[in-house]
Protein backbone atom coordinates (compact mmCIF):
# COMPACT_ATOMS: atom_id res chain seq x y z
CA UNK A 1 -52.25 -261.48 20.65
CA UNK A 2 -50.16 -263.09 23.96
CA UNK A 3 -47.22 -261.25 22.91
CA UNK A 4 -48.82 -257.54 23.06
CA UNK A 5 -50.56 -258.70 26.73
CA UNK A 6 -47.27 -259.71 27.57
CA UNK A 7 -45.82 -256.46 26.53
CA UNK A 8 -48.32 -254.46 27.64
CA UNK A 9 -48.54 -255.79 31.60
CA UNK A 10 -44.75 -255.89 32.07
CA UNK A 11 -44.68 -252.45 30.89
CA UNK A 12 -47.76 -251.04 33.03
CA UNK A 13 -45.85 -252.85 35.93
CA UNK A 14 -42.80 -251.23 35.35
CA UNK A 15 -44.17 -247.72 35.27
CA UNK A 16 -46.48 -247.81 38.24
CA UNK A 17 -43.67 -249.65 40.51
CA UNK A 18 -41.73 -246.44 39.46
CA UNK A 19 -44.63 -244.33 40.72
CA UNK A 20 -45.58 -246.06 43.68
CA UNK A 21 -42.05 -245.76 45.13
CA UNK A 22 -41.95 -242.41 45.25
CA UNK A 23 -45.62 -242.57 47.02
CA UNK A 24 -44.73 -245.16 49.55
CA UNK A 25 -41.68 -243.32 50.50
CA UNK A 26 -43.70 -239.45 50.84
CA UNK A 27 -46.56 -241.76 53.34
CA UNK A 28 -44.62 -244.40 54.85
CA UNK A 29 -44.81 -242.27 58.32
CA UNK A 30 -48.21 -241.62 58.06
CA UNK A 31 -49.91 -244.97 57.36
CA UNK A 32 -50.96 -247.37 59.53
CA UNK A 33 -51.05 -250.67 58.14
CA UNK A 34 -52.98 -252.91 60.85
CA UNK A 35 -56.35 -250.76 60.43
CA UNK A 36 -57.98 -252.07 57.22
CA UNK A 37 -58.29 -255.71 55.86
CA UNK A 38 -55.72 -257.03 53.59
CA UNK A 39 -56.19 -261.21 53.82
CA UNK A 40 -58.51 -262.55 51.80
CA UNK A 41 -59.11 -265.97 49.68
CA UNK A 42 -60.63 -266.19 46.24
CA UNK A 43 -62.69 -268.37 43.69
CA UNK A 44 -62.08 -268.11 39.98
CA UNK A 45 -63.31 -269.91 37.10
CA UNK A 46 -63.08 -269.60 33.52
CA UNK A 47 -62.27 -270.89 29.99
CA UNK A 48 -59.10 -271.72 28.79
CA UNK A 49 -57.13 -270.52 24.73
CA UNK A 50 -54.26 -272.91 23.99
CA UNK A 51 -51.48 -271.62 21.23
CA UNK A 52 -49.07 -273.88 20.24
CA UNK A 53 -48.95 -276.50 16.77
CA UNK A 54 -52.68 -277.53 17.12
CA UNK A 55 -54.49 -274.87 17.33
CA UNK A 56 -56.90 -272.83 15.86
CA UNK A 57 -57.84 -269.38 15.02
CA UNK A 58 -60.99 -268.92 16.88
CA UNK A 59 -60.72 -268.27 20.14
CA UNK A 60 -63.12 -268.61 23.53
CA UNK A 61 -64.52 -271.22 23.14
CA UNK A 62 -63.30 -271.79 19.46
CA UNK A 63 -60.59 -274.91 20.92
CA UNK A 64 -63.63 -276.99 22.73
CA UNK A 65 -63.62 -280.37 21.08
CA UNK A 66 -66.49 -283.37 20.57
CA UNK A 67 -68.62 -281.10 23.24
CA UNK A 68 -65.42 -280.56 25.46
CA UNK A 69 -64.99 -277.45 27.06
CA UNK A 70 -61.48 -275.84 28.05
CA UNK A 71 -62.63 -275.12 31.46
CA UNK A 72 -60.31 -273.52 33.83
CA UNK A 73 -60.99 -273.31 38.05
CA UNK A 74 -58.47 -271.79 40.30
CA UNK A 75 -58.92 -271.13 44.17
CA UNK A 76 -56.69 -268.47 45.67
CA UNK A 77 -55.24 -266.59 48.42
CA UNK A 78 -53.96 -263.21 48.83
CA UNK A 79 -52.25 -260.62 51.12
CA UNK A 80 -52.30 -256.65 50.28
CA UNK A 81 -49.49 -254.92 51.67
CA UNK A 82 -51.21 -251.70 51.71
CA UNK A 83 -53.26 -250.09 49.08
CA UNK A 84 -51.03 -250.56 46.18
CA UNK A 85 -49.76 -253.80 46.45
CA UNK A 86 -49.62 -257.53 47.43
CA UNK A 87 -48.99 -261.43 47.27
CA UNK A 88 -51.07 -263.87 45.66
CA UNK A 89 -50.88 -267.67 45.45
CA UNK A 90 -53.04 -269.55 42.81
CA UNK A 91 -53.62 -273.28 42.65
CA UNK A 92 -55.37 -273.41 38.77
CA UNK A 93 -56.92 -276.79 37.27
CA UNK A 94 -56.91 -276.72 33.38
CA UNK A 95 -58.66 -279.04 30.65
CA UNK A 96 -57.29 -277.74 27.56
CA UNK A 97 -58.49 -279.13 24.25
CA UNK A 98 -57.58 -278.15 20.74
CA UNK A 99 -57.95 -279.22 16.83
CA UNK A 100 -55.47 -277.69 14.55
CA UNK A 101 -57.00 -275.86 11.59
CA UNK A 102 -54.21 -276.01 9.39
CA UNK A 103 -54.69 -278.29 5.36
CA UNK A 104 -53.83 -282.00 5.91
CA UNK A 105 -53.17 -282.04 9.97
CA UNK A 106 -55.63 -285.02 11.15
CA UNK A 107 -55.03 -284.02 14.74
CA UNK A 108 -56.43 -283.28 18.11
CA UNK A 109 -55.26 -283.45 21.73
CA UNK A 110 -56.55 -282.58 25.14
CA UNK A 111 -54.00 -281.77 27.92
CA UNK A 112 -54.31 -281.61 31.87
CA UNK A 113 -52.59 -279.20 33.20
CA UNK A 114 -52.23 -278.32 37.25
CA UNK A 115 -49.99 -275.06 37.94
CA UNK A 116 -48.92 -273.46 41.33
CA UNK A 117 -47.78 -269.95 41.37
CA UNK A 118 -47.02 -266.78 43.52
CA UNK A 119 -47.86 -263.73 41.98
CA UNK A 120 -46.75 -260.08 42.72
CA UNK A 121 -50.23 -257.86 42.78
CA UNK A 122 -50.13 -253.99 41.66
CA UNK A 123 -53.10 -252.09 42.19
CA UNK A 124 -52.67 -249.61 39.45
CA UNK A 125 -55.60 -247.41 40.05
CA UNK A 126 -55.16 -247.03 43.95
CA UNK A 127 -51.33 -245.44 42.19
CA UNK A 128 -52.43 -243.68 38.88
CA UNK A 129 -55.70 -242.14 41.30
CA UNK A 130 -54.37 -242.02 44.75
CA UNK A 131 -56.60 -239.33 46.48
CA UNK A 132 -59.63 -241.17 45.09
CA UNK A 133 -60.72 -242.70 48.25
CA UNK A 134 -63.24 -245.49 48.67
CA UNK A 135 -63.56 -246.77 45.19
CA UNK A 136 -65.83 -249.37 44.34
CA UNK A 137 -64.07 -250.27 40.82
CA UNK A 138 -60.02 -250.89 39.86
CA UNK A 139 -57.52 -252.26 37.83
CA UNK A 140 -54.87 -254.77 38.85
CA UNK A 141 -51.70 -256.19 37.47
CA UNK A 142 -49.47 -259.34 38.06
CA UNK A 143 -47.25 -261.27 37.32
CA UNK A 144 -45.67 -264.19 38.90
CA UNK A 145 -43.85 -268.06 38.34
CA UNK A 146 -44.30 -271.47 40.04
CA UNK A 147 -44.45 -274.67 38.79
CA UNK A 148 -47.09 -276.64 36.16
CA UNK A 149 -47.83 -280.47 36.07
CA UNK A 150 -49.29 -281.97 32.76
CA UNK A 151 -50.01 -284.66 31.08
CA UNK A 152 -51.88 -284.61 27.31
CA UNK A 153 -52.61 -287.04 24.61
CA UNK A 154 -53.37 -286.77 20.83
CA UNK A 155 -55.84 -288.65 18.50
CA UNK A 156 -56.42 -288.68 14.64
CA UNK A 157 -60.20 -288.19 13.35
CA UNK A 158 -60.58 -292.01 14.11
CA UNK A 159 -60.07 -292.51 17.41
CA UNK A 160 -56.06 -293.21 16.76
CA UNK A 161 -53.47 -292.27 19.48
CA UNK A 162 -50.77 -290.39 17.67
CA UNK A 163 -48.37 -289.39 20.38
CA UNK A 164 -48.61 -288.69 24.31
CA UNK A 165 -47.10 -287.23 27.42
CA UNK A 166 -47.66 -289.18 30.75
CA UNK A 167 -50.12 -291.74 29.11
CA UNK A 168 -48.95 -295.57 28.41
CA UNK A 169 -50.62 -296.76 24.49
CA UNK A 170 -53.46 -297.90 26.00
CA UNK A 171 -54.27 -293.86 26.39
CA UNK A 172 -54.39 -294.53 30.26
CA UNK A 173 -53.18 -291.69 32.73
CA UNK A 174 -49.68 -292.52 34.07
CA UNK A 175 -47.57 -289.50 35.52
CA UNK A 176 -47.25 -285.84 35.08
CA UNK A 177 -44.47 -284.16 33.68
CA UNK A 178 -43.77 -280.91 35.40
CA UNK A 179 -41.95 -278.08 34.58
CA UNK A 180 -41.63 -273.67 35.45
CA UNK A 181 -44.36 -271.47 34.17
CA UNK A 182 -44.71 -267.80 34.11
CA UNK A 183 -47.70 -265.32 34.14
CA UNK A 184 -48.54 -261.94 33.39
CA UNK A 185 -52.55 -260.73 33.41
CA UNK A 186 -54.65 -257.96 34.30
CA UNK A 187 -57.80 -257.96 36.22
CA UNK A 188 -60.61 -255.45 37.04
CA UNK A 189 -62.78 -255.50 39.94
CA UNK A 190 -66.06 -253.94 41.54
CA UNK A 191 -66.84 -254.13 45.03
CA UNK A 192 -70.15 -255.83 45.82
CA UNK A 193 -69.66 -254.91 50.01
CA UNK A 194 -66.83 -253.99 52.05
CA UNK A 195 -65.55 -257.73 52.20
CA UNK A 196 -67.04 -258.96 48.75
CA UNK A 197 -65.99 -258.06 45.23
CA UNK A 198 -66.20 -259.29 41.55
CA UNK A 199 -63.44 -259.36 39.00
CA UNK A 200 -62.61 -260.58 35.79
CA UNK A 201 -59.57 -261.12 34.60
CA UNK A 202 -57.37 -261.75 31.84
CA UNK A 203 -53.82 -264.10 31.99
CA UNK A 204 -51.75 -265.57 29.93
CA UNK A 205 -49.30 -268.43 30.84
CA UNK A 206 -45.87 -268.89 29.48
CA UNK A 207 -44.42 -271.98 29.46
CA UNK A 208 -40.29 -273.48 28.33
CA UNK A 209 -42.37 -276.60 26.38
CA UNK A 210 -43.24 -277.70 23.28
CA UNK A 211 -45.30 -280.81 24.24
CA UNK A 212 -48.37 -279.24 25.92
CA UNK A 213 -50.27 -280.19 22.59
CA UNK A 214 -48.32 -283.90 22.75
CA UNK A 215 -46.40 -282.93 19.53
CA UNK A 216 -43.14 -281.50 19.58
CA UNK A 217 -41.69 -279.61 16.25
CA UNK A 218 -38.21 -278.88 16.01
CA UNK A 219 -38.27 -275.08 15.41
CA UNK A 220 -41.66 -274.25 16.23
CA UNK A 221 -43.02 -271.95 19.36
CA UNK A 222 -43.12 -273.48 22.71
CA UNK A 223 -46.53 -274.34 24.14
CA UNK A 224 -48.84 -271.63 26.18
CA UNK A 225 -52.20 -270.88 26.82
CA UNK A 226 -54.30 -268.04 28.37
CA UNK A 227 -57.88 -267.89 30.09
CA UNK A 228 -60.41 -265.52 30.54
CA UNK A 229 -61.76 -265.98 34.11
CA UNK A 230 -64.63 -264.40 36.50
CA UNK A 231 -64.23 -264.47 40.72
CA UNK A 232 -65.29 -263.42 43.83
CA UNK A 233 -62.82 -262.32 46.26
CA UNK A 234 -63.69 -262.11 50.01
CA UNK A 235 -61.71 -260.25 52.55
CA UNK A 236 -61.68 -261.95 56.20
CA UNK A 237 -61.10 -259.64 59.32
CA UNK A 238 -63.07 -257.30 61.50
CA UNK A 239 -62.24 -254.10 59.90
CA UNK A 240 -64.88 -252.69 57.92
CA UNK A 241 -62.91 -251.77 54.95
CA UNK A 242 -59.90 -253.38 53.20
CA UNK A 243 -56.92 -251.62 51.91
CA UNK A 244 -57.86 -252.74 47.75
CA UNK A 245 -60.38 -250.19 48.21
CA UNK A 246 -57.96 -247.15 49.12
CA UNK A 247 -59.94 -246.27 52.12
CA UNK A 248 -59.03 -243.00 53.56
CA UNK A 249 -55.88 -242.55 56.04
CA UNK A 250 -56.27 -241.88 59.19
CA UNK A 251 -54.06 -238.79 59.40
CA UNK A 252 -55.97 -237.44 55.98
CA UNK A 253 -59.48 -238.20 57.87
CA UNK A 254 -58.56 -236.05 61.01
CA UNK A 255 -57.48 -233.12 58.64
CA UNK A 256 -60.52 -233.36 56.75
CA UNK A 257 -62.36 -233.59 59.80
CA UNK A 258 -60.13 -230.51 61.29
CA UNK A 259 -60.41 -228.60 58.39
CA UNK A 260 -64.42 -229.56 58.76
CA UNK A 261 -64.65 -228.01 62.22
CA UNK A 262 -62.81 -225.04 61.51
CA UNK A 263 -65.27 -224.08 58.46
CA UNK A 264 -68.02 -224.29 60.58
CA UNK A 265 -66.50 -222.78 63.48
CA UNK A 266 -65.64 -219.67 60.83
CA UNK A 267 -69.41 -219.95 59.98
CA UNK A 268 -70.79 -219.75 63.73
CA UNK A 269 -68.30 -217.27 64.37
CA UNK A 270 -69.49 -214.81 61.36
CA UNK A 271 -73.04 -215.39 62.22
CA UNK A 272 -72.31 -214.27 65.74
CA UNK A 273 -70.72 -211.19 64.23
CA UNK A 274 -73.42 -210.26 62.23
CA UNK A 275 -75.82 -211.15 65.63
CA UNK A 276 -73.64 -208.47 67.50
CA UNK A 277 -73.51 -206.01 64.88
CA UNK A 278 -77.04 -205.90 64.87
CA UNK A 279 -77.58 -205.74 68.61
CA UNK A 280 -75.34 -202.85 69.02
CA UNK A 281 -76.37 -200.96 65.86
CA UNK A 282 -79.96 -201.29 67.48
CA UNK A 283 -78.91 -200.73 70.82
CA UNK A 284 -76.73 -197.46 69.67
CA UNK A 285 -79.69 -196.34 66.99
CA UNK A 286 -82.25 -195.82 70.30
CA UNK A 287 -83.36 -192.00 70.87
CA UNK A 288 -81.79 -190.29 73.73
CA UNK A 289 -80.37 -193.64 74.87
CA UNK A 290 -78.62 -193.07 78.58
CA UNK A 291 -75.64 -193.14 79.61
CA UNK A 292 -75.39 -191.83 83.43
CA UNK A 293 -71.67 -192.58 83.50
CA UNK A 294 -70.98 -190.63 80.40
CA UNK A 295 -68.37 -192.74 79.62
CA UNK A 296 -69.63 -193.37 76.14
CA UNK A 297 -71.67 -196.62 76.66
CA UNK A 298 -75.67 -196.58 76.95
CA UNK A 299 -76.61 -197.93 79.90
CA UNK A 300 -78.97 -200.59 77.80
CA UNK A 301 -75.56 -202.57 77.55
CA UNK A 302 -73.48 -200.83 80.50
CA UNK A 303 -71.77 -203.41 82.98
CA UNK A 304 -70.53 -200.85 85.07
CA UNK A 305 -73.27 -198.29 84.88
CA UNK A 306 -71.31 -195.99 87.64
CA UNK A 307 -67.80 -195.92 86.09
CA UNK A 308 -65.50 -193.10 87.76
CA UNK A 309 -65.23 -189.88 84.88
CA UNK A 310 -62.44 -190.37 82.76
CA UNK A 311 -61.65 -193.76 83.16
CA UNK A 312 -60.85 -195.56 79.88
CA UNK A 313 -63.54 -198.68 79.15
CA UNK A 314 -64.31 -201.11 76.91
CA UNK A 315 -67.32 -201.81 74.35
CA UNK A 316 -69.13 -203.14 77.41
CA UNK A 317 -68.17 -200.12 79.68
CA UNK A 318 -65.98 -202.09 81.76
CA UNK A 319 -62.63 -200.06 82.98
CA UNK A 320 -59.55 -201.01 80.93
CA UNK A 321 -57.56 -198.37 82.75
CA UNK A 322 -58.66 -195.95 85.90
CA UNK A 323 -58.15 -192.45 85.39
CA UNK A 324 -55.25 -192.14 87.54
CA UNK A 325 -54.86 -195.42 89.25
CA UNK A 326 -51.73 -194.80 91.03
CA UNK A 327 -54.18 -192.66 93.20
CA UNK A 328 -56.83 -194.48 93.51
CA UNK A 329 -56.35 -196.93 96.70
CA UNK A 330 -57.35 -200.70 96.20
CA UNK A 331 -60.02 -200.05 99.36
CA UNK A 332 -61.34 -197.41 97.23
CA UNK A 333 -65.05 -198.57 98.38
CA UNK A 334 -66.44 -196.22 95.17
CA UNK A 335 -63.92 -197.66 92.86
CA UNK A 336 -62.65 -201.58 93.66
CA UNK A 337 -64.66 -202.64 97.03
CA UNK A 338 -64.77 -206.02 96.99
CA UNK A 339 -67.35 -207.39 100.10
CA UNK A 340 -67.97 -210.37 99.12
CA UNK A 341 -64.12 -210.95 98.37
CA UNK A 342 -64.37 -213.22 95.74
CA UNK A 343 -61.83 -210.80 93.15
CA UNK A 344 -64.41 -209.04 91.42
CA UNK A 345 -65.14 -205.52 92.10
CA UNK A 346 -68.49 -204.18 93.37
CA UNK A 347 -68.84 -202.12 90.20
CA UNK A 348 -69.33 -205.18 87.58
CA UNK A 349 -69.80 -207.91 90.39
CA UNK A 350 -73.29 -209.22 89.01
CA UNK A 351 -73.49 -211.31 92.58
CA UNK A 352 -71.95 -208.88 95.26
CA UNK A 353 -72.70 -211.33 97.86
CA UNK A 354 -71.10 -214.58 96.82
CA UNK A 355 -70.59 -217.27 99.57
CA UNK A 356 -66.76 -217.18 100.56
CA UNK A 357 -64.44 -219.20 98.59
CA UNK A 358 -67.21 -219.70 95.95
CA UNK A 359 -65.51 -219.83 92.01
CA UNK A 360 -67.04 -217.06 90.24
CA UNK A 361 -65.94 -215.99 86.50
CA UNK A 362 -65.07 -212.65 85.71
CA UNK A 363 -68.17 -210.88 86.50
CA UNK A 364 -68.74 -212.69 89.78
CA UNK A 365 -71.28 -214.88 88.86
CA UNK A 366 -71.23 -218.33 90.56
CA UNK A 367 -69.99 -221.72 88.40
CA UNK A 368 -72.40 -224.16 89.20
CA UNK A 369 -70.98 -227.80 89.12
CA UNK A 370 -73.21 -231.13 89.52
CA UNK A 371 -76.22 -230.72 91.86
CA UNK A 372 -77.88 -227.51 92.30
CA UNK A 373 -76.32 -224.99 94.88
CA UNK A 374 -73.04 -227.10 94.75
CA UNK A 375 -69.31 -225.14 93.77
CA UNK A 376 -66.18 -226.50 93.54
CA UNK A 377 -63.46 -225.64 95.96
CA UNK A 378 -59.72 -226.73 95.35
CA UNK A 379 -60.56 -230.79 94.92
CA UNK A 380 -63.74 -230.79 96.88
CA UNK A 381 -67.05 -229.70 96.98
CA UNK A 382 -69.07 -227.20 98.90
CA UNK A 383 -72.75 -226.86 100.07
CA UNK A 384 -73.37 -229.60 100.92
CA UNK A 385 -70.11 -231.57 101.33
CA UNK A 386 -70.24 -233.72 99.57
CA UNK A 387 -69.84 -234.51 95.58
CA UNK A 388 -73.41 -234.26 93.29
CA UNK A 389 -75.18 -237.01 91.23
CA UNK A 390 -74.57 -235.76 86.70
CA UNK A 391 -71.29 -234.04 88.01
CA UNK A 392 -68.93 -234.60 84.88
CA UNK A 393 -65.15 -233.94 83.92
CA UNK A 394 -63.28 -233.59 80.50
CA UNK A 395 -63.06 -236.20 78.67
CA UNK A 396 -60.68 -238.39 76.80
CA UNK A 397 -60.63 -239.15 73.03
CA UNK A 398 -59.34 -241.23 70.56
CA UNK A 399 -57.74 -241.75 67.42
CA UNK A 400 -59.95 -243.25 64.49
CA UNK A 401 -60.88 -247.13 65.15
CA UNK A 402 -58.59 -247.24 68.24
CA UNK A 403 -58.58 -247.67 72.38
CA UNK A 404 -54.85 -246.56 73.31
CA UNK A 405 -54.57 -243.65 75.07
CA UNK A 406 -51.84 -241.10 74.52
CA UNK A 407 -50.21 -238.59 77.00
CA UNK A 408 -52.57 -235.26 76.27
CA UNK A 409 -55.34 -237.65 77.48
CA UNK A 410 -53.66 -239.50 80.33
CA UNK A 411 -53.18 -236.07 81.94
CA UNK A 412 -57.74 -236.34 81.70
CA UNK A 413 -57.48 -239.50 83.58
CA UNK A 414 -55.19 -237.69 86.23
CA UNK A 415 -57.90 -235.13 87.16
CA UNK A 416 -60.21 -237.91 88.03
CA UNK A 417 -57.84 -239.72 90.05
CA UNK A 418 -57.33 -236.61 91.88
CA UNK A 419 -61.39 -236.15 92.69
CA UNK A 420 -61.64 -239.31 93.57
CA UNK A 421 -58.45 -239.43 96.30
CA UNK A 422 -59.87 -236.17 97.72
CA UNK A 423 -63.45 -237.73 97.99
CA UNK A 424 -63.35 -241.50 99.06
CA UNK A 425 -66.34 -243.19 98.63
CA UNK A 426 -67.14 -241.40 95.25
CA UNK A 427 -68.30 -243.68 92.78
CA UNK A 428 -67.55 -243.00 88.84
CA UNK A 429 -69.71 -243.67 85.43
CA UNK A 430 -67.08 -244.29 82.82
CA UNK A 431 -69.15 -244.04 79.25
CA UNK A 432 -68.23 -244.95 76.33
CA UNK A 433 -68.76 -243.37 72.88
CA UNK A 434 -67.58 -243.99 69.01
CA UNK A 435 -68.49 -241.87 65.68
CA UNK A 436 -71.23 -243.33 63.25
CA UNK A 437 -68.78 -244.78 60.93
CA UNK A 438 -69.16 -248.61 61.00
CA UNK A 439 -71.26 -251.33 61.78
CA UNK A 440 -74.05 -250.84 65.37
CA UNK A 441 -72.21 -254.28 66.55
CA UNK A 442 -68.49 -253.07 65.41
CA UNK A 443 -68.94 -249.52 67.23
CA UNK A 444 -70.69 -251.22 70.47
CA UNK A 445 -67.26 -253.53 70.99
CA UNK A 446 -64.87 -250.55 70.14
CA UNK A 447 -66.59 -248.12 72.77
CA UNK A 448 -66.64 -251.05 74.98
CA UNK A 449 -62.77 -251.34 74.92
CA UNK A 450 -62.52 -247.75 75.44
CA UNK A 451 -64.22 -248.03 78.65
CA UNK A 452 -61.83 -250.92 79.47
CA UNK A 453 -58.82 -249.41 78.61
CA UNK A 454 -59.28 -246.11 80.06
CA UNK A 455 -60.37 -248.11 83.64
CA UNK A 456 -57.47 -250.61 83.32
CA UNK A 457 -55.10 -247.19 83.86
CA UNK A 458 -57.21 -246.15 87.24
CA UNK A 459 -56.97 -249.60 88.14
CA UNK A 460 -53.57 -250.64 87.35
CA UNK A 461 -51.56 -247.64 87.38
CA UNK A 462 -53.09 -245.92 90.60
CA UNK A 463 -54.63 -248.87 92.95
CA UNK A 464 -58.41 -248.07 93.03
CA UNK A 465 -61.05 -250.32 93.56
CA UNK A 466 -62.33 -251.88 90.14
CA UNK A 467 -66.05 -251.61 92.47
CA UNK A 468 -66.07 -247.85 92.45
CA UNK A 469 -66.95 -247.59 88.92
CA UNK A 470 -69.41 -248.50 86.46
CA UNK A 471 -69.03 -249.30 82.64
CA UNK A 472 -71.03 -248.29 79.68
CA UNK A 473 -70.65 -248.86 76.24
CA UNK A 474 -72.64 -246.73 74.04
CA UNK A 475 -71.15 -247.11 70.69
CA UNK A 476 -72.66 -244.64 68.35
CA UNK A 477 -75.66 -243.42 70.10
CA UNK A 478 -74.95 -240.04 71.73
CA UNK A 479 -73.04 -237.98 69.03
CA UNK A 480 -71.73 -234.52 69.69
CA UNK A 481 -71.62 -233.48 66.09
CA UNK A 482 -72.41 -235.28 62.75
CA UNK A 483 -69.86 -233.28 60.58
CA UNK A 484 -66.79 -233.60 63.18
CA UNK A 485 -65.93 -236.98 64.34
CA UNK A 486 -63.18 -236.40 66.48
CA UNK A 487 -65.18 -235.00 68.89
CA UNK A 488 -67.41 -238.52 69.29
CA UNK A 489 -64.64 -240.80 69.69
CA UNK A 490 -64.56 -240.33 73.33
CA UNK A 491 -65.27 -241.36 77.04
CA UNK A 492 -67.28 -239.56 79.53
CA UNK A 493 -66.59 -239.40 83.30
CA UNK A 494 -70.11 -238.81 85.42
CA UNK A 495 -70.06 -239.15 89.00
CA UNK A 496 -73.52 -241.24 89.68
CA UNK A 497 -72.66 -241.41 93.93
């Protein structure tokens, strides 16, 4: 039975380090290793097979003797390099007893044996089942060497010592002998919570002795034992998954989330279609519909209801191209007067009498900003001179789980700097935000270093006054969208003065 274990890790070992090289090497640029939990520490206990010259043929818990069980505890920790694998070091206690079953052997024994080892961990399902994310349930494999310490005494059916290792004839405890050990197992475990899981686990241990069983037989097999064993382990750190798991990469998240937006934006965008489609069919479909211009567009939806015969226009009746515009004068007052001046002609100018120097879009209607009756002008602000209370500006985001800020967004921080150097004695709301993934506590600190981060560059890298702005940490209570993250891993600029 220990040999085909034995065979049968070493060779699921072999084939999934094969597999997960090739992985590793295809991600390695795209994984960030310092955003999940990987530490974690471990408590296993079990019972305990010995196979060796006294043994017998029933196993768990066929070897407990006189009401003795083989008990087996062993307290661990453990460090996953990424998804697929890890270190391990075990510290395991065991209180082997046995009772050969073989005709005339009057003999049975009891060893103590103490073994440290390091162990090489494979997660084999996280490799075999890579794009299953978030798993509660999967397989392991080890193996690994160290060191065992032992001492173990035999007695006949009355009470006789018959031999010994590490005990004087008086069957007291003296020294252990030590020696190398090897192990191979396999393990399976279910996640209870992110930082919780339970596993059982199978391992056998290989040792180079022959005296485990305090009887050594010239030509026999040399000493080992297995043990079947149930644990909790519990990952430490403030991440809210940990890598056993396979949680979902960052750079795989964002395209889902991507691909996410896009979908619905292909959604909205057909709806809108089909919205349009119906208000022009309707619009087109009305009896002896007008069209005073006669250039081919009812006056119902008509933006320039006066267009000059011949010109070429649009859907909406605006003029793509005059008739003959190399004739046509710019001061043309019937064509392109402009009295208001703000760059949109008369003839689709929906406010012909914008204040000067107003911002208007392309059919001359006014873009408010903050307070009512307030435009911008240049870096400034006009009626009323000066800057209005729920006035806002782009704002920056985030990666997943992260406060740095890269270059795109920097350039964000810029256009505040240069409001506020235009407008002294403006003061600034800097908010905040995270998406819903995580715990209310986690996502309340990670907006909160947002804040900090994005007002250590105003502070640090252009000289304002830390005074002139206030903080707020929302965390995960003001979500743009519930379907695209992105877009809630942000901060928001408000001017409150």
């Amino acid at each position: 039975m220990r040999k085909i274990i034995v065979i049968f890790v070493v060779s699921m070992l072999s084939l999934t380090f094969v597999d997960a090289q090739s992985i590793v090497y295809q991600n390695k640029d795209s994984l960030d290793m310092s955003i999940h939990n990987r530490f974690y520490l471990s408590l296993y206990g079990g019972l305990a097979q010995f196979y060796g010259d006294v043994s017998s043929d029933v196993y768990f818990p066929g070897t407990s003797m006189k009401g003795k069980i083989p008990w087996v505890i062993s307290p661990r920790i453990g460090w996953d390099f990424n998804s697929r694998f890890g270190l391990r070091a075990d510290w395991t206690m065991n209180s082997v007893w046995g009772k050969s079953n073989k005709p005339n052997q009057d003999r049975y024994f009891h060893a103590s044996i103490y073994d440290l080892q390091g162990y090489f961990v494979v997660n084999m399902t996280n490799i075999i089942f890579p794009y299953k994310f978030d798993k509660r349930w999967n397989m392991t494999a080890y193996m690994g060497a160290g060191w065992m310490f032992y001492n173990s005494i035999a007695w006949d059916s009355n009470e006789n010592i018959l031999e010994s290792t590490g005990y004087d004839a008086n069957g007291d405890r003296t020294k252990r002998a030590t020696n190398r050990i090897w192990s191979v197992g396999l393990s399976g475990a279910y996640r209870l919570t992110n930082h919780l899981d339970l596993t059982l686990e199978l391992k056998m241990n290989n040792s180079p002795v022959d005296d485990l069983d305090a009887w050594s037989v010239v030509l026999s097999e040399l000493d080992n034992y297995s043990s079947v064993l149930v644990g909790v382990n519990y990952y430490l750190g403030t991440k809210e998954k940990a890598w056993k798991w396979n949680p979902i990469e960052p750079l795989v998240e964002e395209m889902i989330d991507s691909l996410e937006s896009y979908d619905k934006q292909l959604v909205d965008l057909g709806n809108d279609v089909k919205d349009l489609k119906a208000c022009c069919e309707t619009t087109s479909s009305l009896p002896n519909s007008p069209d005073e211009d006669a250039d081919g567009v009812p006056d119902t939806r008509d933006l320039e209801p006066k267009t000059p015969k011949g010109n070429t226009v649009n859907w909406q009746g605006v003029t793509i191209m005059p008739n003959n515009p190399t004739k046509v004068p710019l001061n043309n007052p019937t064509d392109f007067a402009d009295d208001d001046n703000d760059g949109v002609p008369n003839i689709r100018d929906i406010e012909p009498n914008t204040p000067s120097n107003t911002m208007v879009n392309w059919q001359g209607v006014t873009i408010p900003v903050g307070g009512s009756g307030s435009t911008v002008v240049g870096g400034g602000v006009v009626g009323g001179g000066s800057p209005k209370v729920g006035m806002y500006f782009n704002s920056v985001y985030f990666p997943f789980d992260q406060s740095t800020i890269d270059q795109v967004n920097y350039q964000e921080i810029i256009k505040v700097v240069m409001y506020l150097r235009a407008n002294p004695g403006t003061r600034i709301k800097i908010s905040g935000n995270t998406d819903e993934r995580g715990t209310n506590n986690y996502n309340d600190a990670l907006s909160d270093r947002r804040v900090k981060a994005v007002k250590k560059v105003l502070l640090e890298d252009f000289g304002f006054d830390e005074t002139i702005f206030d903080e707020e940490a929302l965390g995960e209570t003001k979500l743009f969208s519930q379907n695209t993250h992105w877009v809630n891993r942000r901060v928001d600029f408000f001017i409150v003065k």
